[in-house]
C-alpha atoms as a PDB file:
ATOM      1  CA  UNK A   1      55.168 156.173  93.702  1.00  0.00           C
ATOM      2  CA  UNK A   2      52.292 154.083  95.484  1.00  0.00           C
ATOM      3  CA  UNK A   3      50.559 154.062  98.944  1.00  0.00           C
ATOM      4  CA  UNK A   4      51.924 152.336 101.718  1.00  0.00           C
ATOM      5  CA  UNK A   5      48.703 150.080 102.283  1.00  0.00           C
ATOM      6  CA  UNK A   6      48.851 149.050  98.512  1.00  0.00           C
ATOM      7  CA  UNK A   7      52.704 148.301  98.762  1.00  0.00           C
ATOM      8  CA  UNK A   8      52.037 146.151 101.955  1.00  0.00           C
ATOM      9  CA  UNK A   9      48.871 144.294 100.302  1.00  0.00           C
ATOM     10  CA  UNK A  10      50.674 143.411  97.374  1.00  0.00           C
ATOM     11  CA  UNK A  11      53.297 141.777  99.569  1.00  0.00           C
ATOM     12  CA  UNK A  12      51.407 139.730 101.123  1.00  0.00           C
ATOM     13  CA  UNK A  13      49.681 138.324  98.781  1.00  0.00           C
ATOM     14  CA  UNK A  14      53.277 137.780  96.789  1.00  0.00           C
ATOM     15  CA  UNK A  15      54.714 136.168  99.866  1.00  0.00           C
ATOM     16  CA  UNK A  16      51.569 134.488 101.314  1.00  0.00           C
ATOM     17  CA  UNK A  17      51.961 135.584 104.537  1.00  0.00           C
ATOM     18  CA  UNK A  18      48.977 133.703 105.584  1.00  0.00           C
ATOM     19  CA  UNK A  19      50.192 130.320 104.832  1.00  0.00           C
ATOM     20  CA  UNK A  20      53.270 130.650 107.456  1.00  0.00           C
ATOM     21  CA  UNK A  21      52.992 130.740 111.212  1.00  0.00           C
ATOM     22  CA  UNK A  22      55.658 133.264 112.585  1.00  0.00           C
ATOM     23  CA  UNK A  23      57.591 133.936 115.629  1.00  0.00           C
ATOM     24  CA  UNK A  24      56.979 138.109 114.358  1.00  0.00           C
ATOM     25  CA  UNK A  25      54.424 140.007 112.730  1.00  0.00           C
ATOM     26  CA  UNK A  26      54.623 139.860 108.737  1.00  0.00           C
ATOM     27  CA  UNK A  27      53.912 143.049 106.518  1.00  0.00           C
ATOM     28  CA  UNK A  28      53.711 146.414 107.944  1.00  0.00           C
ATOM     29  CA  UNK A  29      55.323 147.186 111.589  1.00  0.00           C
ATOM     30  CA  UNK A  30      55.947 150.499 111.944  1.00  0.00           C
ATOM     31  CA  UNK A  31      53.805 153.128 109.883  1.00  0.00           C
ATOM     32  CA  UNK A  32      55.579 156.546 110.226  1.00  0.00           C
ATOM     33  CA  UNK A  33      52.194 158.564 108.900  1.00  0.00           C
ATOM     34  CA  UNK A  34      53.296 158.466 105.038  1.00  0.00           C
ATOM     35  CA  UNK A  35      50.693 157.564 102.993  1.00  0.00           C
ATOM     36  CA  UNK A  36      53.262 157.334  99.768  1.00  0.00           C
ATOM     37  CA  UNK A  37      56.050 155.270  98.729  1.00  0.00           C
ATOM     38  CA  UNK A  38      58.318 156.909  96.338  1.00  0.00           C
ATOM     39  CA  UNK A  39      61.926 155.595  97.744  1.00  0.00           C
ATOM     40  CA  UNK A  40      62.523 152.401  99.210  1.00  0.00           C
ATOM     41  CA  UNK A  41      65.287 151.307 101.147  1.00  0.00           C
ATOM     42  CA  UNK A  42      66.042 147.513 101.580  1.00  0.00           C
ATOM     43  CA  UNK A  43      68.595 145.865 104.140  1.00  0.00           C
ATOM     44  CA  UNK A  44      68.829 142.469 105.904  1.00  0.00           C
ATOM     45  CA  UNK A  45      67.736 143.998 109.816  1.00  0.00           C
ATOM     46  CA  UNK A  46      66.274 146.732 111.009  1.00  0.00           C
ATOM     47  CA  UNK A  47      69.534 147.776 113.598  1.00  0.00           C
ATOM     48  CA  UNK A  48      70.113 151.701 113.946  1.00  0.00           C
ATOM     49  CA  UNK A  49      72.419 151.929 111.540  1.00  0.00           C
ATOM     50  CA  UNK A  50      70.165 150.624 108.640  1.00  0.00           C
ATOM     51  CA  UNK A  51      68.006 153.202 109.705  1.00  0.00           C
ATOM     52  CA  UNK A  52      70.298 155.888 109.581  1.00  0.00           C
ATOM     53  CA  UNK A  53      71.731 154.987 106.498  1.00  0.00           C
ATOM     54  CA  UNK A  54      67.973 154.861 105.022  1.00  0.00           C
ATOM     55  CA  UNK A  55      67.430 158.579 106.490  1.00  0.00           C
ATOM     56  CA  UNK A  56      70.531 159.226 105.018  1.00  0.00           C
ATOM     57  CA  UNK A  57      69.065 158.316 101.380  1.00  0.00           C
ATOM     58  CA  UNK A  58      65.556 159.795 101.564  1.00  0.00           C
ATOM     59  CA  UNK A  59      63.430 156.584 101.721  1.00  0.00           C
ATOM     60  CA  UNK A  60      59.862 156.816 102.514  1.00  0.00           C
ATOM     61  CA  UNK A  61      59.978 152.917 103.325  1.00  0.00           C
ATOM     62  CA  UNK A  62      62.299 150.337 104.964  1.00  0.00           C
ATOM     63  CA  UNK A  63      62.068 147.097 103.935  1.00  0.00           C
ATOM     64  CA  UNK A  64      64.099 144.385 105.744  1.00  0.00           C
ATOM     65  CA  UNK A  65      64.141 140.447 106.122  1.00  0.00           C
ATOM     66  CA  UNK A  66      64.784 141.131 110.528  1.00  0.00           C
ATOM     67  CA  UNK A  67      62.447 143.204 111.565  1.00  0.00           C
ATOM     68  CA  UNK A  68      60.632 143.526 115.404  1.00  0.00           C
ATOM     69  CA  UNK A  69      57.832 142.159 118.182  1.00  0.00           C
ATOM     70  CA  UNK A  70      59.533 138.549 117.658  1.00  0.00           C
ATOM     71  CA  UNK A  71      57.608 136.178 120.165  1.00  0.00           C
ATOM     72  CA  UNK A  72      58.634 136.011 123.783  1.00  0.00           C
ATOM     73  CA  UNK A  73      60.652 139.712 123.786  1.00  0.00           C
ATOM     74  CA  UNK A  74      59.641 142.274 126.223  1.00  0.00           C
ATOM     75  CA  UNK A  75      56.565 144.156 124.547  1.00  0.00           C
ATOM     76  CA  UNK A  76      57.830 148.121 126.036  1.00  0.00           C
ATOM     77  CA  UNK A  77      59.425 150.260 123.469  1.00  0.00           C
ATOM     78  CA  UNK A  78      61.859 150.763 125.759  1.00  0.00           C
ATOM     79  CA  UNK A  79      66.052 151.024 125.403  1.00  0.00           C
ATOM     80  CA  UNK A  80      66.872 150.161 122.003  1.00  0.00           C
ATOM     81  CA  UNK A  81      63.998 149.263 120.484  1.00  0.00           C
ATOM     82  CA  UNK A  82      62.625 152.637 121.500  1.00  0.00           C
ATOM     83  CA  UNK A  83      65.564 154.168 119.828  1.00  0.00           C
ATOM     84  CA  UNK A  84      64.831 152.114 116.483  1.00  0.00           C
ATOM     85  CA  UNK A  85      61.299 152.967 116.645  1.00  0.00           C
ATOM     86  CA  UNK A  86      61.718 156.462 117.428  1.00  0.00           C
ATOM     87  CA  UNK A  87      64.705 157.182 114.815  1.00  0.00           C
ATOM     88  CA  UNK A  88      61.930 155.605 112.190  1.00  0.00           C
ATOM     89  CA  UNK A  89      59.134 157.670 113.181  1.00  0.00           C
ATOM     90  CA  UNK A  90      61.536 161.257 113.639  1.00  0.00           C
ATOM     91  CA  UNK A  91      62.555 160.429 110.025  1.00  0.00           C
ATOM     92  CA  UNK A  92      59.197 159.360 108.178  1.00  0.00           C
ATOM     93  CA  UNK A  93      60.003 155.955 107.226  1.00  0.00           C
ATOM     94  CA  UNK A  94      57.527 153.361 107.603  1.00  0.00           C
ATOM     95  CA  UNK A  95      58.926 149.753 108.731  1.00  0.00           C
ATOM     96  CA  UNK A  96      58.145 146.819 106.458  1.00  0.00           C
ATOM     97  CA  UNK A  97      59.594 142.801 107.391  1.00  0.00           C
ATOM     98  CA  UNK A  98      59.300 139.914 105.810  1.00  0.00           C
ATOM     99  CA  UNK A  99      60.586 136.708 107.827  1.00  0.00           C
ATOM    100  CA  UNK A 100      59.600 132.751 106.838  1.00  0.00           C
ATOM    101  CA  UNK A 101      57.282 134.112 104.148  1.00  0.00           C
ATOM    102  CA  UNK A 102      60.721 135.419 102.331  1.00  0.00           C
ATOM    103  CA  UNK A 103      62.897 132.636 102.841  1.00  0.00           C
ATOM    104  CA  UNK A 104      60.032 130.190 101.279  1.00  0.00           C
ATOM    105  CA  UNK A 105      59.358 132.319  98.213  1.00  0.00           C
ATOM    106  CA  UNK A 106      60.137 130.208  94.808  1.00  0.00           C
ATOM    107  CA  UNK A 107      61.302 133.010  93.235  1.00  0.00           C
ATOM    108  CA  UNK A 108      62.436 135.951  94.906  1.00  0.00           C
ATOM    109  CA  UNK A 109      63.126 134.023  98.501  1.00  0.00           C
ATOM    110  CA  UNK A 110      66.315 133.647  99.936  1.00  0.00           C
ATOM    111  CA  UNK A 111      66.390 129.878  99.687  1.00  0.00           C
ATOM    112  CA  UNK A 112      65.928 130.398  95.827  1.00  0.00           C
ATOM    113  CA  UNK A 113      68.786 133.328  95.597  1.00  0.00           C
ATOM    114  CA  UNK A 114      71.373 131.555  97.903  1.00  0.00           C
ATOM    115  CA  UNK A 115      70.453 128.280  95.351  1.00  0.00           C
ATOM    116  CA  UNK A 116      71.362 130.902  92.424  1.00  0.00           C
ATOM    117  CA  UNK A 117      74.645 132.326  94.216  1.00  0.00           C
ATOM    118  CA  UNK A 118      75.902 128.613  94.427  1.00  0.00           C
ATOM    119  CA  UNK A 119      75.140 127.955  90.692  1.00  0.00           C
ATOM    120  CA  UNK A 120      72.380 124.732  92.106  1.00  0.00           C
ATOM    121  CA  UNK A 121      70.125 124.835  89.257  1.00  0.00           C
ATOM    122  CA  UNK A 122      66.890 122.471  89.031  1.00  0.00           C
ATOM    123  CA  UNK A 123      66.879 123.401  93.221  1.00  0.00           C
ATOM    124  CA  UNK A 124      63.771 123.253  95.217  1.00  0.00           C
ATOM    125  CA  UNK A 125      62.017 122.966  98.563  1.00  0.00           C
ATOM    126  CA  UNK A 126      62.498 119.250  99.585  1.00  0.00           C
ATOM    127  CA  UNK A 127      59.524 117.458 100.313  1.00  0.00           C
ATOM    128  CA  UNK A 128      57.157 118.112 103.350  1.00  0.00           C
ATOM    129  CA  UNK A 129      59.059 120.964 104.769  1.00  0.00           C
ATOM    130  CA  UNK A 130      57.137 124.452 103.294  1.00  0.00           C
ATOM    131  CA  UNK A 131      59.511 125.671 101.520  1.00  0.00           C
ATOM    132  CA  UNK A 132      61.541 126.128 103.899  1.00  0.00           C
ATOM    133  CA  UNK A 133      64.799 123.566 103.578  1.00  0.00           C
ATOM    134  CA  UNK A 134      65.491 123.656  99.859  1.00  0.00           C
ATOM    135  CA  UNK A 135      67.453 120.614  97.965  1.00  0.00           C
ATOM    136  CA  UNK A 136      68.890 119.983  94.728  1.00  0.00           C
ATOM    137  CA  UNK A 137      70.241 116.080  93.553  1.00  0.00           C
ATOM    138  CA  UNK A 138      73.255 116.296  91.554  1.00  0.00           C
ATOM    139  CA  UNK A 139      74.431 114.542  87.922  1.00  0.00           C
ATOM    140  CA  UNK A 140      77.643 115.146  88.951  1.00  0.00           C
ATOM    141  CA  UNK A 141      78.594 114.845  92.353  1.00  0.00           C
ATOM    142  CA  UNK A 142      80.790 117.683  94.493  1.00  0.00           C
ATOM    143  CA  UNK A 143      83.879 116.745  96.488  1.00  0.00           C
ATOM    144  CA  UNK A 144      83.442 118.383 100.315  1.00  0.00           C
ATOM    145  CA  UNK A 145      86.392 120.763  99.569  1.00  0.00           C
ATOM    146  CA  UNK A 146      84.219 121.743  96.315  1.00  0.00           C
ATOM    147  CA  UNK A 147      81.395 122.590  97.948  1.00  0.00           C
ATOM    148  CA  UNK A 148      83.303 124.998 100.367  1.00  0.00           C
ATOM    149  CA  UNK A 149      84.905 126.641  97.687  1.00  0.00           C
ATOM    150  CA  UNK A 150      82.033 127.284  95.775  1.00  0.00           C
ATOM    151  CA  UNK A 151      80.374 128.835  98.857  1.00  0.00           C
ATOM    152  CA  UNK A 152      82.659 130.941  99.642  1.00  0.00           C
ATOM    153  CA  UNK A 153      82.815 132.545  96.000  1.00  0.00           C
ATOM    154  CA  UNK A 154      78.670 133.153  95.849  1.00  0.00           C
ATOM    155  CA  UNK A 155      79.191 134.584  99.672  1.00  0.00           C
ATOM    156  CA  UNK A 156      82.262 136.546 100.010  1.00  0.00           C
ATOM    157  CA  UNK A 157      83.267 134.126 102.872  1.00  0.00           C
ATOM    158  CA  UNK A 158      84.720 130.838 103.857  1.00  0.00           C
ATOM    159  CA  UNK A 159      82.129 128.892 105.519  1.00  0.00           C
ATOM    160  CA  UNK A 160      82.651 127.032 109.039  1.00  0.00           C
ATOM    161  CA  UNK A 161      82.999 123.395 107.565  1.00  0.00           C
ATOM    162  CA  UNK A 162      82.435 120.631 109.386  1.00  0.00           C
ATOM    163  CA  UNK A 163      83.380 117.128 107.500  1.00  0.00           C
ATOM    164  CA  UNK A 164      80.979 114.201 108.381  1.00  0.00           C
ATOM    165  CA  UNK A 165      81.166 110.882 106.152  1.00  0.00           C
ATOM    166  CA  UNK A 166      82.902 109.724 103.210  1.00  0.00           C
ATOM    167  CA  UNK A 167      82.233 109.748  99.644  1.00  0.00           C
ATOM    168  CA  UNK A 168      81.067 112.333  97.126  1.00  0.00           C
ATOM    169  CA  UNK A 169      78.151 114.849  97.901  1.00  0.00           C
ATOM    170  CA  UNK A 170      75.359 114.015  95.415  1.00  0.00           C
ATOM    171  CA  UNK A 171      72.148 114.993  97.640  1.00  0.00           C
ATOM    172  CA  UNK A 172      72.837 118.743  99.146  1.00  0.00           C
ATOM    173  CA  UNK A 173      70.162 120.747 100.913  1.00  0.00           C
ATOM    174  CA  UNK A 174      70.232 124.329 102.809  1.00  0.00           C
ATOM    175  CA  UNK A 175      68.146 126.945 104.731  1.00  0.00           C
ATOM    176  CA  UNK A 176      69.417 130.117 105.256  1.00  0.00           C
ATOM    177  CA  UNK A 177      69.492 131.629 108.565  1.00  0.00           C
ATOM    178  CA  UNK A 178      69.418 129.783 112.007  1.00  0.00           C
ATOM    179  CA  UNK A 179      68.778 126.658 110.543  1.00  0.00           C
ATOM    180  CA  UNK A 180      71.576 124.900 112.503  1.00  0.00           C
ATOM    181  CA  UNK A 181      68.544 122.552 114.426  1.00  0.00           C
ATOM    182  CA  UNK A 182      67.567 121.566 111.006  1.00  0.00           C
ATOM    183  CA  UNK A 183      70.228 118.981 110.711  1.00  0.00           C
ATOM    184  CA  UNK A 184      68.374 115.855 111.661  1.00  0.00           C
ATOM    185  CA  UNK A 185      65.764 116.691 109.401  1.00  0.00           C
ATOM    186  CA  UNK A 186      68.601 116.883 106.681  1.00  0.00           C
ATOM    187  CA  UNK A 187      69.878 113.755 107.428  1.00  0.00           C
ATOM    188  CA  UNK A 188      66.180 112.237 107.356  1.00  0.00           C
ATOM    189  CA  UNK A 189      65.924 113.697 103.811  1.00  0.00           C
ATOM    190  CA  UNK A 190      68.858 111.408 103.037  1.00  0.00           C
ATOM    191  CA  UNK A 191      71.322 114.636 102.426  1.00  0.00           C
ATOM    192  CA  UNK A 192      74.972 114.392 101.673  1.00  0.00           C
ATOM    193  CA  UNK A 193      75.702 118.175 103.345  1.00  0.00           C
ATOM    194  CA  UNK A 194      73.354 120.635 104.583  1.00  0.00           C
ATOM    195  CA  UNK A 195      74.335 124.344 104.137  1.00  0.00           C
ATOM    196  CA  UNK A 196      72.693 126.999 106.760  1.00  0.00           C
ATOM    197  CA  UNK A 197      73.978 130.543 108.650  1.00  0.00           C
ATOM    198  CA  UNK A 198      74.428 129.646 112.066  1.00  0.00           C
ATOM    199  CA  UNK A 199      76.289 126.789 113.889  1.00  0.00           C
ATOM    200  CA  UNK A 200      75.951 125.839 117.964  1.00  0.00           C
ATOM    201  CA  UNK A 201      77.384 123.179 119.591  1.00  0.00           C
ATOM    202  CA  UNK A 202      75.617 120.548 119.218  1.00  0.00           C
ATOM    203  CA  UNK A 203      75.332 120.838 116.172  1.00  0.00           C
ATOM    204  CA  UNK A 204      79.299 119.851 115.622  1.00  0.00           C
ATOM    205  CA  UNK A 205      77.763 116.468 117.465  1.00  0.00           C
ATOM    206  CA  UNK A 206      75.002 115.893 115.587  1.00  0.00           C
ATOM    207  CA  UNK A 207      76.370 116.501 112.026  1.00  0.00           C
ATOM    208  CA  UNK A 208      78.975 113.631 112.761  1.00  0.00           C
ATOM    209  CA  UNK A 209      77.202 110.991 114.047  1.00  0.00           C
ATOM    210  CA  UNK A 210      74.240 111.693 111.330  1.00  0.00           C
ATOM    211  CA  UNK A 211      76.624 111.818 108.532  1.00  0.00           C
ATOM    212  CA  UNK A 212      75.870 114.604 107.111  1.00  0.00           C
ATOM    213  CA  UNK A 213      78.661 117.353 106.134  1.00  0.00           C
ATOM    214  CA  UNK A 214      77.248 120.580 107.546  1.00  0.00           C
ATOM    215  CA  UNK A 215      78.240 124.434 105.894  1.00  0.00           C
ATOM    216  CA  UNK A 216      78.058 127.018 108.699  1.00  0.00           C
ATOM    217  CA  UNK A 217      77.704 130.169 106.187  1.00  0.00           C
ATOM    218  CA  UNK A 218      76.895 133.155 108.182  1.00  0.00           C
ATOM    219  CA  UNK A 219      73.330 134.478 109.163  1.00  0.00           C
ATOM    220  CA  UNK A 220      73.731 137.189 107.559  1.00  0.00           C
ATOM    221  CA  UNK A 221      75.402 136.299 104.544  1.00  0.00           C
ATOM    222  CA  UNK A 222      72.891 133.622 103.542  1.00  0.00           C
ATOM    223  CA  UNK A 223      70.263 136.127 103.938  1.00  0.00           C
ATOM    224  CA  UNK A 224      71.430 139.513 101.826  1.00  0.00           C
ATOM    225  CA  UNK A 225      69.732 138.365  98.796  1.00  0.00           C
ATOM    226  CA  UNK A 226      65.963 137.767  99.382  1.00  0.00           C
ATOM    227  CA  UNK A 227      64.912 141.411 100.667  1.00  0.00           C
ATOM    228  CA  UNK A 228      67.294 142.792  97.724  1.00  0.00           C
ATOM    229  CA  UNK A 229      65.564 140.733  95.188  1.00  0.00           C
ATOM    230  CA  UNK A 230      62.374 141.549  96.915  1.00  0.00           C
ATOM    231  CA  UNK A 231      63.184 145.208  97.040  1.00  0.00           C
ATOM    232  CA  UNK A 232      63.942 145.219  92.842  1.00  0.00           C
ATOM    233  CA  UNK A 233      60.948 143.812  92.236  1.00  0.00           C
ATOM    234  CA  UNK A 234      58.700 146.122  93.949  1.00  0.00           C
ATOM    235  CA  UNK A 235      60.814 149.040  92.447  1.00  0.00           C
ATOM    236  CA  UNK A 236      59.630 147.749  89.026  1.00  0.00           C
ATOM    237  CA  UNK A 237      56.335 146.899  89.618  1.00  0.00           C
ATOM    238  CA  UNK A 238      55.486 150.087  91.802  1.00  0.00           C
ATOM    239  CA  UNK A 239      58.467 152.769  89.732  1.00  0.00           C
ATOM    240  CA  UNK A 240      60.219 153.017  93.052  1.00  0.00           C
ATOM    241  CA  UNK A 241      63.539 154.458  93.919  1.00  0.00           C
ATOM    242  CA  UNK A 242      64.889 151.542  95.358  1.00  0.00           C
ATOM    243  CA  UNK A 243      68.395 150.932  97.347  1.00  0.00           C
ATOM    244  CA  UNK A 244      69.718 147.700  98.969  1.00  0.00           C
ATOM    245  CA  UNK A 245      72.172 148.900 102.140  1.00  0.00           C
ATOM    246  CA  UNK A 246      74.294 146.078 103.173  1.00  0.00           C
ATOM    247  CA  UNK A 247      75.482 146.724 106.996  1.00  0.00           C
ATOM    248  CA  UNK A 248      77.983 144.420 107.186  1.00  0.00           C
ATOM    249  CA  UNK A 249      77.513 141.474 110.009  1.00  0.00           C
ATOM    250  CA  UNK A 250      80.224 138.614 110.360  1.00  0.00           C
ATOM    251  CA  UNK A 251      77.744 136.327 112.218  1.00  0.00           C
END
């Protein structure tokens, strides 16, 4: 068991929540008036149902990786915000998000886990970019087909793959999430393939004419393992309860 304020501090000074400029609040969002943490529930985004199912198991605290007040939304807790925000306060649980400051982390960030689920060792953040698009150079190179198949074992899921230039992939970078817009930045890196969540249009466009093979993997699914990891740790640093709840999402 610890107190909510020391569970948020130490978070923030884990993540350095300081060093990233947001489009939400980092840390604490929601306190629901209880001053200790003795089960902690961690999920991907803060919907209904993750809230539910975290009433459902007794947590204190819900930590998640989507939480709310993003920039440029409508500021009333009105419709289904209110109902989020109400369902957490009716229950007790007190709201915690992480966004950028979770996908940068070395070590327990979901850049680093997706880079463990796809077996990428000697992976880090390519240069210039905060952590946030992650690279790795390989000894030996990965046909396209490869690199497909070995996504969709570490995900549960065939990625949406589309091919751009010949040749072996030696040079692969990714960012979980929405990183579809990240693209040109992968080809300036010099990337073979460039492995994200999300996929729009023009980003079919893009990927050919820049060369670059691009890896649409699912939001979601790129993003399940930095809260989770998060969530352990702070379970064995703190003696938590802790329990990841995976809502499933196929975008």
């Amino acid at each position: 068991m610890t107190g909510l304020n020391e569970l948020e501090t130490y978070c923030n000074t884990l993540l350095r929540v300081d060093a990233f400029a947001d489009y939400c609040p980092n840390g604490l969002q929601v306190d629901a008036g209880g001053g200790e943490v003795r089960r902690l529930v961690s999920g991907v985004s803060a919907s209904l149902a993750l809230i539910e199912a975290a009433a459902g198991a007794g947590a204190d605290a819900l930590l998640v990786h989507h939480g709310y007040f993003w920039k440029g939304e409508p500021a009333p807790l009105r419709g289904v915000k209110g109902r989020r925000i109400r369902a957490l306060i009716q229950s007790g649980i007190s709201l915690l998000a992480y966004h950028l400051p979770l996908d940068a982390h070395p070590e327990l960030g979901n850049n680093r886990q997706l880079a463990d689920r796809l077996g990428f060792s000697g992976a880090g953040p390519a240069e210039d970019e905060g952590g946030l698009i992650w690279r790795v150079d390989l000894e030996q190179p990965l046909e396209a087909g490869e690199l497909l198949a070995r996504i969709s074992r570490g995900l549960g899921r065939e990625p949406q793959h589309i091919p751009a230039g010949e040749g072996p992939l030696r040079r692969i970078g990714w960012c979980t999430g929405a990183a579809q817009d990240a693209i040109e930045t992968a080809a300036a890196l010099g990337l073979d393939a460039f492995v994200t969540g999300e996929i729009s249009e023009r980003t079919v466009h893009l990927a050919r004419e820049l060369g670059v093979h691009f890896f649409a993997a699912g939001h979601h699914a790129t993003e399940r393992f930095g809260v989770r990891a998060l969530g352990e740790h702070l379970a064995g640093r703190f003696s938590l309860e802790h329990r990841f709840i995976d809502i499933p999402n196929p975008a």
